[in-house]
PDB file of N, CA and C in Angstrom:
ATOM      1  N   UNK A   1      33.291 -28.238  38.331  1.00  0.00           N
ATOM      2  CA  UNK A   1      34.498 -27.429  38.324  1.00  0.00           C
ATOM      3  C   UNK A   1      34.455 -26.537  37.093  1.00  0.00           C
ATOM      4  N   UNK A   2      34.938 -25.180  37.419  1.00  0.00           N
ATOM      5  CA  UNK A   2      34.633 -24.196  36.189  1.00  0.00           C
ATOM      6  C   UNK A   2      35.820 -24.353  34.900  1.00  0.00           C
ATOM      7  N   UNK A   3      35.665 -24.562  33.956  1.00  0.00           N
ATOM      8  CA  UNK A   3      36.351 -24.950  32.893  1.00  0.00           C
ATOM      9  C   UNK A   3      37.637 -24.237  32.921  1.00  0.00           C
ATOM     10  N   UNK A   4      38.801 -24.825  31.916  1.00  0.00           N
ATOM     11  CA  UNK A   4      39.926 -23.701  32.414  1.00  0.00           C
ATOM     12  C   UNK A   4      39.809 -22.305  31.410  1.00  0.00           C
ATOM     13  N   UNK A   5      40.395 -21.353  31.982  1.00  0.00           N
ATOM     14  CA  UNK A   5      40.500 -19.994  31.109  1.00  0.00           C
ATOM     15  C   UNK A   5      41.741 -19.580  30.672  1.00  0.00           C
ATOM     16  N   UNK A   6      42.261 -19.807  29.357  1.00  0.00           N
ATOM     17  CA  UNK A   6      43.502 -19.212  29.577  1.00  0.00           C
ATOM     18  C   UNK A   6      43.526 -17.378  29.002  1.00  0.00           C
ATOM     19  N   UNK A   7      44.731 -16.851  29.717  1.00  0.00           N
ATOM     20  CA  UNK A   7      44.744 -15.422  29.489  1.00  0.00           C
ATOM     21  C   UNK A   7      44.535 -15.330  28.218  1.00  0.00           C
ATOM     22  N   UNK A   8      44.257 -14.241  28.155  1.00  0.00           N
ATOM     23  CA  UNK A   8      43.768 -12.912  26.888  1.00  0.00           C
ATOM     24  C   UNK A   8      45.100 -12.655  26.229  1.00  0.00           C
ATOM     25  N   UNK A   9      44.955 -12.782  24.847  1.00  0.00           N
ATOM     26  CA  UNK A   9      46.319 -12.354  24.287  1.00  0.00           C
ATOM     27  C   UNK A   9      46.215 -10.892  23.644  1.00  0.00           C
ATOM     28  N   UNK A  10      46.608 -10.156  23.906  1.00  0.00           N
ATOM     29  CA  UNK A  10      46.723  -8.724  23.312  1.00  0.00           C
ATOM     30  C   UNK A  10      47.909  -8.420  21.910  1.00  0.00           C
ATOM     31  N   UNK A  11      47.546  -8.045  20.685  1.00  0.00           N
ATOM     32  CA  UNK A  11      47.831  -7.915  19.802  1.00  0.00           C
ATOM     33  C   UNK A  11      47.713  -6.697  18.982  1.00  0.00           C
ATOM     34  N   UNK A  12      48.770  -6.092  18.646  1.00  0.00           N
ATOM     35  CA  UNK A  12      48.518  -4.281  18.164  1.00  0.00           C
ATOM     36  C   UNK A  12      48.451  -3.523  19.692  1.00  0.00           C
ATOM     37  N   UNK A  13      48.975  -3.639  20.488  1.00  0.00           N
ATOM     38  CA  UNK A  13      47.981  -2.975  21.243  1.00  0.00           C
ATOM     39  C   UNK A  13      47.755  -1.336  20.943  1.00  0.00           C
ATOM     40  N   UNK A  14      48.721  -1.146  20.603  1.00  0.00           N
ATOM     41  CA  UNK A  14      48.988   0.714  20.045  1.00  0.00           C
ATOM     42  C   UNK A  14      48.000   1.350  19.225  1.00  0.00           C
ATOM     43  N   UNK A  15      47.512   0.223  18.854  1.00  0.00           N
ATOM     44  CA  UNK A  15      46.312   0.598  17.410  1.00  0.00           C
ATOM     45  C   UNK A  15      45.026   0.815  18.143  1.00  0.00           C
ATOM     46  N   UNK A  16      45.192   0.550  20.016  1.00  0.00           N
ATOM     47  CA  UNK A  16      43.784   0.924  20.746  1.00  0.00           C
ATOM     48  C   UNK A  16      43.342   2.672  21.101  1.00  0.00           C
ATOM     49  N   UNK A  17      42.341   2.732  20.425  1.00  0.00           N
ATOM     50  CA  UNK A  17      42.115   4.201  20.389  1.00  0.00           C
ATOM     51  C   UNK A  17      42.515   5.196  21.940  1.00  0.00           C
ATOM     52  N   UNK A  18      41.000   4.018  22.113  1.00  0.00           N
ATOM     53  CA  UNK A  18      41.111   4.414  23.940  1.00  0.00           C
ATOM     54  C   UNK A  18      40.759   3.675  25.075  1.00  0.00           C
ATOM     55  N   UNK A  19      41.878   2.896  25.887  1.00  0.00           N
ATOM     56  CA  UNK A  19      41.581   1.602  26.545  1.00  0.00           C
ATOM     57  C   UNK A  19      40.624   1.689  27.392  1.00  0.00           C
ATOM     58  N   UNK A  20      40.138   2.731  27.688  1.00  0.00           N
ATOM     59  CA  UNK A  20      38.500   2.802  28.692  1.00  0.00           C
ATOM     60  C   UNK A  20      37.216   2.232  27.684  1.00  0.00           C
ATOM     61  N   UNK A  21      37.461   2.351  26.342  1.00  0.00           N
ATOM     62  CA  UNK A  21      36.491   1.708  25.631  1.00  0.00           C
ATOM     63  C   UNK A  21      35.966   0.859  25.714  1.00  0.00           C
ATOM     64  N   UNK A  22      34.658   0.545  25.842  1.00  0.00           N
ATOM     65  CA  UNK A  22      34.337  -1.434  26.222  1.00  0.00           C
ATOM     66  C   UNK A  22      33.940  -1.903  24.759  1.00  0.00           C
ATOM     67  N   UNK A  23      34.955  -3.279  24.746  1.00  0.00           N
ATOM     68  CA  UNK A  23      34.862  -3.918  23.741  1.00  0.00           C
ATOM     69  C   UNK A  23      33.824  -4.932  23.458  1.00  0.00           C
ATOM     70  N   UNK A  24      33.343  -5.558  22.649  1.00  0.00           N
ATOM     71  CA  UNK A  24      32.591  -6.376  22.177  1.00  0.00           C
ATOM     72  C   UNK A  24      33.267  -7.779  22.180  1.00  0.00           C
ATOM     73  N   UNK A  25      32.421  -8.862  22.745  1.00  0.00           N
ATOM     74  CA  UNK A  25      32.785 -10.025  22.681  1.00  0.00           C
ATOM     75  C   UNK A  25      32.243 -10.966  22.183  1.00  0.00           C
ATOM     76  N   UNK A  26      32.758 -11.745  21.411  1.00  0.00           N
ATOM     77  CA  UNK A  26      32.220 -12.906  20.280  1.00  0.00           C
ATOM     78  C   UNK A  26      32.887 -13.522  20.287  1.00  0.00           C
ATOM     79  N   UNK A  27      32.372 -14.972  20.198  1.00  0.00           N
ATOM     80  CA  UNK A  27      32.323 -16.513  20.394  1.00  0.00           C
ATOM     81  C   UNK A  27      32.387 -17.107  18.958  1.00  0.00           C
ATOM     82  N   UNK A  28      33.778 -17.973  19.168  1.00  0.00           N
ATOM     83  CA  UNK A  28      33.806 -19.244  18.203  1.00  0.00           C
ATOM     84  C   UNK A  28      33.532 -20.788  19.009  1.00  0.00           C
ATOM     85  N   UNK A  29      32.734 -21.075  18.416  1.00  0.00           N
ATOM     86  CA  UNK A  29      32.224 -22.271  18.726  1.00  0.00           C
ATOM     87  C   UNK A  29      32.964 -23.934  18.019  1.00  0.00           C
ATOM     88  N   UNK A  30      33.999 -24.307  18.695  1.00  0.00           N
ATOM     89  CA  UNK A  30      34.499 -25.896  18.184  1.00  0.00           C
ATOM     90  C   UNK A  30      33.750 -26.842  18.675  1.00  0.00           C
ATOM     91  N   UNK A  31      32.834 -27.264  17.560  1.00  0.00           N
ATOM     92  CA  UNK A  31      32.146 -28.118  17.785  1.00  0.00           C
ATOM     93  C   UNK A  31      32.120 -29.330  16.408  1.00  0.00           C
ATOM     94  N   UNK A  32      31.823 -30.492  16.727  1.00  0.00           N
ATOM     95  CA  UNK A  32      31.885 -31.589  15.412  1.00  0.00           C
ATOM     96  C   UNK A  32      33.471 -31.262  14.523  1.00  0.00           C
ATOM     97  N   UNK A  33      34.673 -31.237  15.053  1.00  0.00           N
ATOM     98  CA  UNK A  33      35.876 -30.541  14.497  1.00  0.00           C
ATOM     99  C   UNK A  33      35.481 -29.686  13.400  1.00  0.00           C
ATOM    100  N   UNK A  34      34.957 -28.364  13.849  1.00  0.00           N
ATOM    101  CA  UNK A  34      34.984 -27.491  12.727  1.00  0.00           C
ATOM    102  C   UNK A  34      34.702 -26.277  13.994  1.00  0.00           C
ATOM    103  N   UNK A  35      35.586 -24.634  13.359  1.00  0.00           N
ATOM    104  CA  UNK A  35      35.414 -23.467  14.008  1.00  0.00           C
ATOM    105  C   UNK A  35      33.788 -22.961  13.657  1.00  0.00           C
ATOM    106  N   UNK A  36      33.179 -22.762  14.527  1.00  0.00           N
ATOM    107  CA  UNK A  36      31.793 -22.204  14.082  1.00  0.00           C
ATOM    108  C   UNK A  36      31.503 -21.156  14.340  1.00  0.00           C
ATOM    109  N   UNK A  37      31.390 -19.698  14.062  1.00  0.00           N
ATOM    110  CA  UNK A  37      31.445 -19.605  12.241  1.00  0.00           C
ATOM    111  C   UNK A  37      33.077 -19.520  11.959  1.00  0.00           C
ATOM    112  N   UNK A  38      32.851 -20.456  10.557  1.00  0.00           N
ATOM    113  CA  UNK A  38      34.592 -20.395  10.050  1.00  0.00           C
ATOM    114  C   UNK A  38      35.181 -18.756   9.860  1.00  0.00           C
ATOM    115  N   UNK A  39      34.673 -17.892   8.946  1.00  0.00           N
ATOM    116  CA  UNK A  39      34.681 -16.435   9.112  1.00  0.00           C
ATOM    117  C   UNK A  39      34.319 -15.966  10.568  1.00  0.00           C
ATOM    118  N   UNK A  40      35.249 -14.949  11.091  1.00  0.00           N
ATOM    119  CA  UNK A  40      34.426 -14.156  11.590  1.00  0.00           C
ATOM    120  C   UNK A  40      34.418 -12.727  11.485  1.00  0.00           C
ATOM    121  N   UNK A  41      33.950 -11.353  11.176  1.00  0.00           N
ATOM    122  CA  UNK A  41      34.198 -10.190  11.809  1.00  0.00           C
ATOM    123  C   UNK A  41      33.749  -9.827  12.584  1.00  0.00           C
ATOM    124  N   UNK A  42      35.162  -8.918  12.945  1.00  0.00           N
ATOM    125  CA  UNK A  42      35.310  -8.381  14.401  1.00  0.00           C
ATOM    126  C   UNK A  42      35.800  -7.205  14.195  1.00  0.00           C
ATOM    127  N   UNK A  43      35.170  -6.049  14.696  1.00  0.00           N
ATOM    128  CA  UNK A  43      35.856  -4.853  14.750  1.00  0.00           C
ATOM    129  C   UNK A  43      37.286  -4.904  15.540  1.00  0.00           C
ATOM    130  N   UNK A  44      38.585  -3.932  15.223  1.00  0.00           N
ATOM    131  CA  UNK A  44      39.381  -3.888  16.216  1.00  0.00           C
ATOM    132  C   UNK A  44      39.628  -3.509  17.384  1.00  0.00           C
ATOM    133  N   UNK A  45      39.784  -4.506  18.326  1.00  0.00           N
ATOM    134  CA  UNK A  45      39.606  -4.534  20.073  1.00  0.00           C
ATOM    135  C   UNK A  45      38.620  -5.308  20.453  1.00  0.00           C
ATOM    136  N   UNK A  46      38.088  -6.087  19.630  1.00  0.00           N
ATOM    137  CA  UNK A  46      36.894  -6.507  19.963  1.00  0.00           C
ATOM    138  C   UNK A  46      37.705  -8.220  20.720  1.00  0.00           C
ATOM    139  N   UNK A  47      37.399  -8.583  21.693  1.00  0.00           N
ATOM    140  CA  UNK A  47      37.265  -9.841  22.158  1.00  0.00           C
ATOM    141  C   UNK A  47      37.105 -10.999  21.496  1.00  0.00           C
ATOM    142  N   UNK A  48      37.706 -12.452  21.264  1.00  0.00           N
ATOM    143  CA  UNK A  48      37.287 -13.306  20.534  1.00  0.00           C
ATOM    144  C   UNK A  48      37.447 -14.497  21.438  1.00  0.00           C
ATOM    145  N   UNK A  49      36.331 -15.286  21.697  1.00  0.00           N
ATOM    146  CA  UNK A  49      36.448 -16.011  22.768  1.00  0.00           C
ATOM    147  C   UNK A  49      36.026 -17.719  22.123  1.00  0.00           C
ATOM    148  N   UNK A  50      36.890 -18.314  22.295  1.00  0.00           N
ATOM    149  CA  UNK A  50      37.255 -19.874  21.639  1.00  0.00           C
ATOM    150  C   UNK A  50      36.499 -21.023  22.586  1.00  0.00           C
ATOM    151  N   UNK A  51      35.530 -21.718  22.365  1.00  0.00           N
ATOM    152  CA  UNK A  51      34.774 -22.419  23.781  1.00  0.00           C
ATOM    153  C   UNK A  51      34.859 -24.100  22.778  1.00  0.00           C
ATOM    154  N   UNK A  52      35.358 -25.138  23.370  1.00  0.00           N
ATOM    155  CA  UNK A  52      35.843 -26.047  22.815  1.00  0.00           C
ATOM    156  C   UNK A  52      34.236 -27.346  23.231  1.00  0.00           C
ATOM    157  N   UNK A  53      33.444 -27.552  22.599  1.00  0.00           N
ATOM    158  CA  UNK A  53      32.996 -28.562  23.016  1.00  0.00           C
ATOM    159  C   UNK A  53      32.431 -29.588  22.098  1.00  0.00           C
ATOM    160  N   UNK A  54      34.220 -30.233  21.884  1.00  0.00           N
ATOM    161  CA  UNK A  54      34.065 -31.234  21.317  1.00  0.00           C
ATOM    162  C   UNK A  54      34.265 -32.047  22.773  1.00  0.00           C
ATOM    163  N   UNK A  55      35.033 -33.891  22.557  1.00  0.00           N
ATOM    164  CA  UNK A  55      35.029 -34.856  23.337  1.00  0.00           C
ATOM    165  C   UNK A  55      36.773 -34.766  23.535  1.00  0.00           C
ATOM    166  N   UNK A  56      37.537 -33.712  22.256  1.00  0.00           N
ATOM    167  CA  UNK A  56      38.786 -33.884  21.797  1.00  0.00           C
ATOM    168  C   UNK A  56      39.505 -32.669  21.941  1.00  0.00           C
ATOM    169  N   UNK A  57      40.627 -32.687  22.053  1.00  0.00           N
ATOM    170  CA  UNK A  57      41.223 -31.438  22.590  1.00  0.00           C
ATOM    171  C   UNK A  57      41.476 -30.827  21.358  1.00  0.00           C
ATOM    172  N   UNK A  58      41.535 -29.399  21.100  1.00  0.00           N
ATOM    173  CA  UNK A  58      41.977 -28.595  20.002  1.00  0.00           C
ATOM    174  C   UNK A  58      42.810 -26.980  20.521  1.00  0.00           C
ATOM    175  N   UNK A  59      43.272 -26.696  19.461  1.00  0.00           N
ATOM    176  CA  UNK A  59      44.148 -25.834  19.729  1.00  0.00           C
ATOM    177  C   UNK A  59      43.566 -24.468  18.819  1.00  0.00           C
ATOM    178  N   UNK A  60      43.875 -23.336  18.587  1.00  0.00           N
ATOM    179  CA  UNK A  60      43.998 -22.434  17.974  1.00  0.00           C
ATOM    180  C   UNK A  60      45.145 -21.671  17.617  1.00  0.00           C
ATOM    181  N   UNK A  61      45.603 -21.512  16.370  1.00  0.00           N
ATOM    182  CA  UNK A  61      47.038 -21.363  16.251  1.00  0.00           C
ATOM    183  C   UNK A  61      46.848 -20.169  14.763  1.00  0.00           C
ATOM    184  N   UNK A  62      47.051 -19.055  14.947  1.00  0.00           N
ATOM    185  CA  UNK A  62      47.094 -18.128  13.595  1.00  0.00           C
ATOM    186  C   UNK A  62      48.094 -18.699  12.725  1.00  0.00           C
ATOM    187  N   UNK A  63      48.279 -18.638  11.171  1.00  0.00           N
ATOM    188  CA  UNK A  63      48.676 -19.053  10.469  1.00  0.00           C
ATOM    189  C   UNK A  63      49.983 -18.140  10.402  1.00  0.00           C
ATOM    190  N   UNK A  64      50.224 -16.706  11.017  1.00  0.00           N
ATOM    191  CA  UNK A  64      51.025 -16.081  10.501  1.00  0.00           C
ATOM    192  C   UNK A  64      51.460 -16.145  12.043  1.00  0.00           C
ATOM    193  N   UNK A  65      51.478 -17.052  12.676  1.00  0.00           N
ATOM    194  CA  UNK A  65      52.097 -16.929  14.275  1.00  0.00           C
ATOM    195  C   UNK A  65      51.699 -15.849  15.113  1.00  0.00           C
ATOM    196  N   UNK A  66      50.808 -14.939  14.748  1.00  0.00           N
ATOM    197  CA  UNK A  66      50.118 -13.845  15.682  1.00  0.00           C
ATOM    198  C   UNK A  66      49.708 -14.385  17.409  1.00  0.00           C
ATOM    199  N   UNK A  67      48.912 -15.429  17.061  1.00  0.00           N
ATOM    200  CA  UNK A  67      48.604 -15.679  18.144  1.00  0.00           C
ATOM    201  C   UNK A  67      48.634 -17.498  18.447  1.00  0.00           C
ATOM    202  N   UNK A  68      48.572 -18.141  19.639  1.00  0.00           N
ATOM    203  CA  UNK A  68      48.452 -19.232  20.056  1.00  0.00           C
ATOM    204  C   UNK A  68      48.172 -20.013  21.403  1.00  0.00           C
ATOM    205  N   UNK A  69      46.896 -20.706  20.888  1.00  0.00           N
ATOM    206  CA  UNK A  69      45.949 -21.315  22.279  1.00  0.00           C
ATOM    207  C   UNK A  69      47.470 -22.482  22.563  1.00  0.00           C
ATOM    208  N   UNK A  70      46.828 -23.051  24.054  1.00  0.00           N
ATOM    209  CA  UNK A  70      47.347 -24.105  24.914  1.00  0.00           C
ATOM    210  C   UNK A  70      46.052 -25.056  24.393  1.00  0.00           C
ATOM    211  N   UNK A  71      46.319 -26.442  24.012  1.00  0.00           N
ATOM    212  CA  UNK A  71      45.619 -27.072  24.117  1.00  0.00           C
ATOM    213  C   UNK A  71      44.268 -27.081  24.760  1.00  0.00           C
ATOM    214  N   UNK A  72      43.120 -27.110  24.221  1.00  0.00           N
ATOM    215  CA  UNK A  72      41.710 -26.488  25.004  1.00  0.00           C
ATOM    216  C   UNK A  72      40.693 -27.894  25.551  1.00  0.00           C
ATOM    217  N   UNK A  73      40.486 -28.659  26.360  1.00  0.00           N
ATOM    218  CA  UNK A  73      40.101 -29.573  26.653  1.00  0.00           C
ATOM    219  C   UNK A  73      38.501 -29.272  26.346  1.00  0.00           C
ATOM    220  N   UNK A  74      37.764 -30.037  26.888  1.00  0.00           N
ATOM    221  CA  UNK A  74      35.958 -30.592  26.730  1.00  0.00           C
ATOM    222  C   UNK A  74      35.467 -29.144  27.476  1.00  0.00           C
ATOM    223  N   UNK A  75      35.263 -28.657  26.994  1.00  0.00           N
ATOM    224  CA  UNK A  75      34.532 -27.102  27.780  1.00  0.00           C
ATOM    225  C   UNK A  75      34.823 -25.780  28.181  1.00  0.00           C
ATOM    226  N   UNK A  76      36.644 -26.086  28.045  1.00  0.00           N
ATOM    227  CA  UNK A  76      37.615 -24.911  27.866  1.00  0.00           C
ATOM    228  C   UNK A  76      37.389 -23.761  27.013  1.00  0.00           C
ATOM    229  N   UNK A  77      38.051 -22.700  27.460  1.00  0.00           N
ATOM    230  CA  UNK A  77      37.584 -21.338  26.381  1.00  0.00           C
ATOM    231  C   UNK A  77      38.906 -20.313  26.844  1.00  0.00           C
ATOM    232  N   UNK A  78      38.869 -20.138  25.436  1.00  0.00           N
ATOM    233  CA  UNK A  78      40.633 -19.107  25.472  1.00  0.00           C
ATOM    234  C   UNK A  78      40.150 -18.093  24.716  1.00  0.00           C
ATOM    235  N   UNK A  79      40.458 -16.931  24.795  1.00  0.00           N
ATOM    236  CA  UNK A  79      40.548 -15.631  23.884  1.00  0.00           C
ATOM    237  C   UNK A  79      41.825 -14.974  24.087  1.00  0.00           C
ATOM    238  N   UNK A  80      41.322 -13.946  22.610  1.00  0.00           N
ATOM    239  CA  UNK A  80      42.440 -13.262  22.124  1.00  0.00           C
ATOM    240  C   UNK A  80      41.822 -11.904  21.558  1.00  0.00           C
ATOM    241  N   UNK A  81      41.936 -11.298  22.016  1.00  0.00           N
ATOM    242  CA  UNK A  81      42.026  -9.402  21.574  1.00  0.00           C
ATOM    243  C   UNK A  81      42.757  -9.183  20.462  1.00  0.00           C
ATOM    244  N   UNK A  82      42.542  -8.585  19.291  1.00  0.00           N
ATOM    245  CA  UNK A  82      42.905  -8.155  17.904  1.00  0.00           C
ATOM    246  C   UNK A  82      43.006  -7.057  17.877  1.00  0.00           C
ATOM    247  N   UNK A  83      44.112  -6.259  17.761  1.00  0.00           N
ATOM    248  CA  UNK A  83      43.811  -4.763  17.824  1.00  0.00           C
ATOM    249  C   UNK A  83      44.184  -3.938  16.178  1.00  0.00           C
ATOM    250  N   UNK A  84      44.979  -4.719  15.799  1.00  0.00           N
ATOM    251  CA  UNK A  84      45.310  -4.793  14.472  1.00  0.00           C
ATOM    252  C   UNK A  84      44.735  -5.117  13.015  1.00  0.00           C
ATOM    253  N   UNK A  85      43.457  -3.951  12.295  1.00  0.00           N
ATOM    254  CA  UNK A  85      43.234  -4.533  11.685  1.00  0.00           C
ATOM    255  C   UNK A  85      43.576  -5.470  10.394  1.00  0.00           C
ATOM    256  N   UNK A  86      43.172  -6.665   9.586  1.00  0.00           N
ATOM    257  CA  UNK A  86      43.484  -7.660   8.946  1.00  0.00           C
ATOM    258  C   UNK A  86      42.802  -9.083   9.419  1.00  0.00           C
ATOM    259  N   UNK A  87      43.065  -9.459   7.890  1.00  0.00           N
ATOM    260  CA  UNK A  87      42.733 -11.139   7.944  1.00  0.00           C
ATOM    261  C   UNK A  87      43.447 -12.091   9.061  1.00  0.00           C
ATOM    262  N   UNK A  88      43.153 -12.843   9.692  1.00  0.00           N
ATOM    263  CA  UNK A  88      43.796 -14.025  10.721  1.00  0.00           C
ATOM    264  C   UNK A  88      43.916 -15.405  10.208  1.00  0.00           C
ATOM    265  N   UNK A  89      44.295 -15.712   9.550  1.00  0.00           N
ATOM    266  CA  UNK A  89      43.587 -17.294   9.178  1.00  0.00           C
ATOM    267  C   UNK A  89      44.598 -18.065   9.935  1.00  0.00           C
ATOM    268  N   UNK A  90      43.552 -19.264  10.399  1.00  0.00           N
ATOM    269  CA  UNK A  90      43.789 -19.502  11.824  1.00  0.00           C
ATOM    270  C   UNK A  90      43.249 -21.116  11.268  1.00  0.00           C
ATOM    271  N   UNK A  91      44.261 -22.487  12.711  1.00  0.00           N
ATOM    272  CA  UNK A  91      43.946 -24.034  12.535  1.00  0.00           C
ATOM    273  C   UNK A  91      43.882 -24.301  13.617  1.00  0.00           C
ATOM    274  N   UNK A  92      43.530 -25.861  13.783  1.00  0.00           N
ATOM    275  CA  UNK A  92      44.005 -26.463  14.941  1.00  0.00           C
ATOM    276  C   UNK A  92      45.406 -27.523  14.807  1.00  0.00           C
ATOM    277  N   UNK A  93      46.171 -27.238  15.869  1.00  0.00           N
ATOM    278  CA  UNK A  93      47.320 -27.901  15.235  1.00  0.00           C
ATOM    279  C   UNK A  93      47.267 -29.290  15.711  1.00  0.00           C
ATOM    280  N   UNK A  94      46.463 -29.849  16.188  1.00  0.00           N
ATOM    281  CA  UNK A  94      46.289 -31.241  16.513  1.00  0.00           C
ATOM    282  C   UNK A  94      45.254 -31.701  15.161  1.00  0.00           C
ATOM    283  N   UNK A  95      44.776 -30.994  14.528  1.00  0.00           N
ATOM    284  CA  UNK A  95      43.689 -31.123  13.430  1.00  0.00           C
ATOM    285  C   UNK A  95      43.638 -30.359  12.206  1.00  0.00           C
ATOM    286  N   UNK A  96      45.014 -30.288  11.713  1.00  0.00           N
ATOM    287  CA  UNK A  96      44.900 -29.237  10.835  1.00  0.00           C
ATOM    288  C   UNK A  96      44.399 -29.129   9.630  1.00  0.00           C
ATOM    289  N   UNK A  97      43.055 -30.244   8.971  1.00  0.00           N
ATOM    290  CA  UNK A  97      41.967 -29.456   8.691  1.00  0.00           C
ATOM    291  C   UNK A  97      40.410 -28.626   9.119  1.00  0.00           C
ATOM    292  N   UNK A  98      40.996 -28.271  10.266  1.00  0.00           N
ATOM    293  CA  UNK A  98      39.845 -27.407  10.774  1.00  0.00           C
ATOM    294  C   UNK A  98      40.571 -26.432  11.039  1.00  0.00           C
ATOM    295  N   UNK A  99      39.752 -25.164  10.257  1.00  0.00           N
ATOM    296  CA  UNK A  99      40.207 -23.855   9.938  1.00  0.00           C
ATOM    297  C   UNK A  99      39.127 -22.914   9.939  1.00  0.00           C
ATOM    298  N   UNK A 100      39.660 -22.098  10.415  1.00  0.00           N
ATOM    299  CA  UNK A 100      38.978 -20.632  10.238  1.00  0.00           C
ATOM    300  C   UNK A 100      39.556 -19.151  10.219  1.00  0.00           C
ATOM    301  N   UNK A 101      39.180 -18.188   9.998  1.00  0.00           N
ATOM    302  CA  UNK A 101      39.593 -17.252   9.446  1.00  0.00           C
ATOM    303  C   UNK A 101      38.802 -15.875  10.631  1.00  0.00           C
ATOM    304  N   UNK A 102      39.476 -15.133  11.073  1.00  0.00           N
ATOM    305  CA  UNK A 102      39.307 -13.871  11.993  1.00  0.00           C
ATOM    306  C   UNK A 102      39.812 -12.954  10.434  1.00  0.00           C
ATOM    307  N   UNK A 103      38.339 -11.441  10.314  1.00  0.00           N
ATOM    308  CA  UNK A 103      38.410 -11.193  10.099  1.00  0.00           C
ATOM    309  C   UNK A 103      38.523  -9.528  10.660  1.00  0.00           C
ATOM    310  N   UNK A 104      39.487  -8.615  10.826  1.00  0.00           N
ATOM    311  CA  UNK A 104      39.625  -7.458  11.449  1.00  0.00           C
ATOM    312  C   UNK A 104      39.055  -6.331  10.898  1.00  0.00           C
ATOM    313  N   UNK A 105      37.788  -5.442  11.370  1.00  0.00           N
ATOM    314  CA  UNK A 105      37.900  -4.278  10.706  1.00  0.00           C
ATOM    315  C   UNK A 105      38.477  -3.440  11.297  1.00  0.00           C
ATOM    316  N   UNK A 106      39.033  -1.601  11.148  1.00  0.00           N
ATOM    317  CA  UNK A 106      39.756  -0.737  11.941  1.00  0.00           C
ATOM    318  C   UNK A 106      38.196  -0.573  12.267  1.00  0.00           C
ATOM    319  N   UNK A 107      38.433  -0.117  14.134  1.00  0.00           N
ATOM    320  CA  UNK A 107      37.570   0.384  14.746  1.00  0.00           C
ATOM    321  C   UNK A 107      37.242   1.994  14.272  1.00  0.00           C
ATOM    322  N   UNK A 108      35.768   2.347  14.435  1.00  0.00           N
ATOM    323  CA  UNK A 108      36.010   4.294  14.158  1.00  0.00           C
ATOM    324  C   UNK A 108      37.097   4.997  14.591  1.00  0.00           C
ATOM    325  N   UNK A 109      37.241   6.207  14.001  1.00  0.00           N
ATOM    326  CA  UNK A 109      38.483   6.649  14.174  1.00  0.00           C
ATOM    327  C   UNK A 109      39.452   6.619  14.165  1.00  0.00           C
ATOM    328  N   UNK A 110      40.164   4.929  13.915  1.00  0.00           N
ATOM    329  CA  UNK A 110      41.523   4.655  13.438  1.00  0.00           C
ATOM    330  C   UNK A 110      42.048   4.805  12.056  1.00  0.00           C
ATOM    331  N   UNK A 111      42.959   5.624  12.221  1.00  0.00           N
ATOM    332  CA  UNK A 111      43.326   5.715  10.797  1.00  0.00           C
ATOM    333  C   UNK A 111      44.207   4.646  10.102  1.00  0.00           C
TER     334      UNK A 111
END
């Protein structure tokens, strides 16, 4: 059975240059309770896709309430679209020392 997906969260969206643009997608990896890589950059609009394979459920939760996963079971994967550039620092709220940090750059042309 194909793992669950939950929707795409869209954030800034106004800050998207031009929505025909295809974005780039990159993977955080929860594995051994830790985000892998704890940093990440990501240009803005770029895709960030959360794939859980621990044995234990975890969550993803921004520190400044921007954004927030549903509980992610053994193989689950949630993303979230950033359109806004800035820092994210981000936990799991079932584990809240495992942390990591989304880092935003402005895409070209945004001022």
């Amino acid at each position: 059975m194909p793992a669950a997906v939950a929707a795409a969260v869209l954030l800034g969206a106004a800050a998207v240059p031009n929505a025909a643009t295809a974005t780039t997608v990159q993977t955080v990896e929860i594995s051994g309770f830790a985000f892998n890589p704890a940093v990440l950059n990501v240009t803005a609009g770029d895709t960030i896709r959360f794939v859980n394979h621990d044995q234990e459920a975890h969550t993803v939760v921004a520190q400044s309430g921007a954004f927030t996963s549903s509980g992610l079971d053994t193989n689950d994967q949630w993303t979230v679209r950033i359109t806004k550039p800035g820092k994210y620092p981000y936990f799991c709220s079932l584990h809240p020392y495992m942390k990591g940090t989304i880092v935003v750059r402005a895409a070209r042309g945004m001022h």
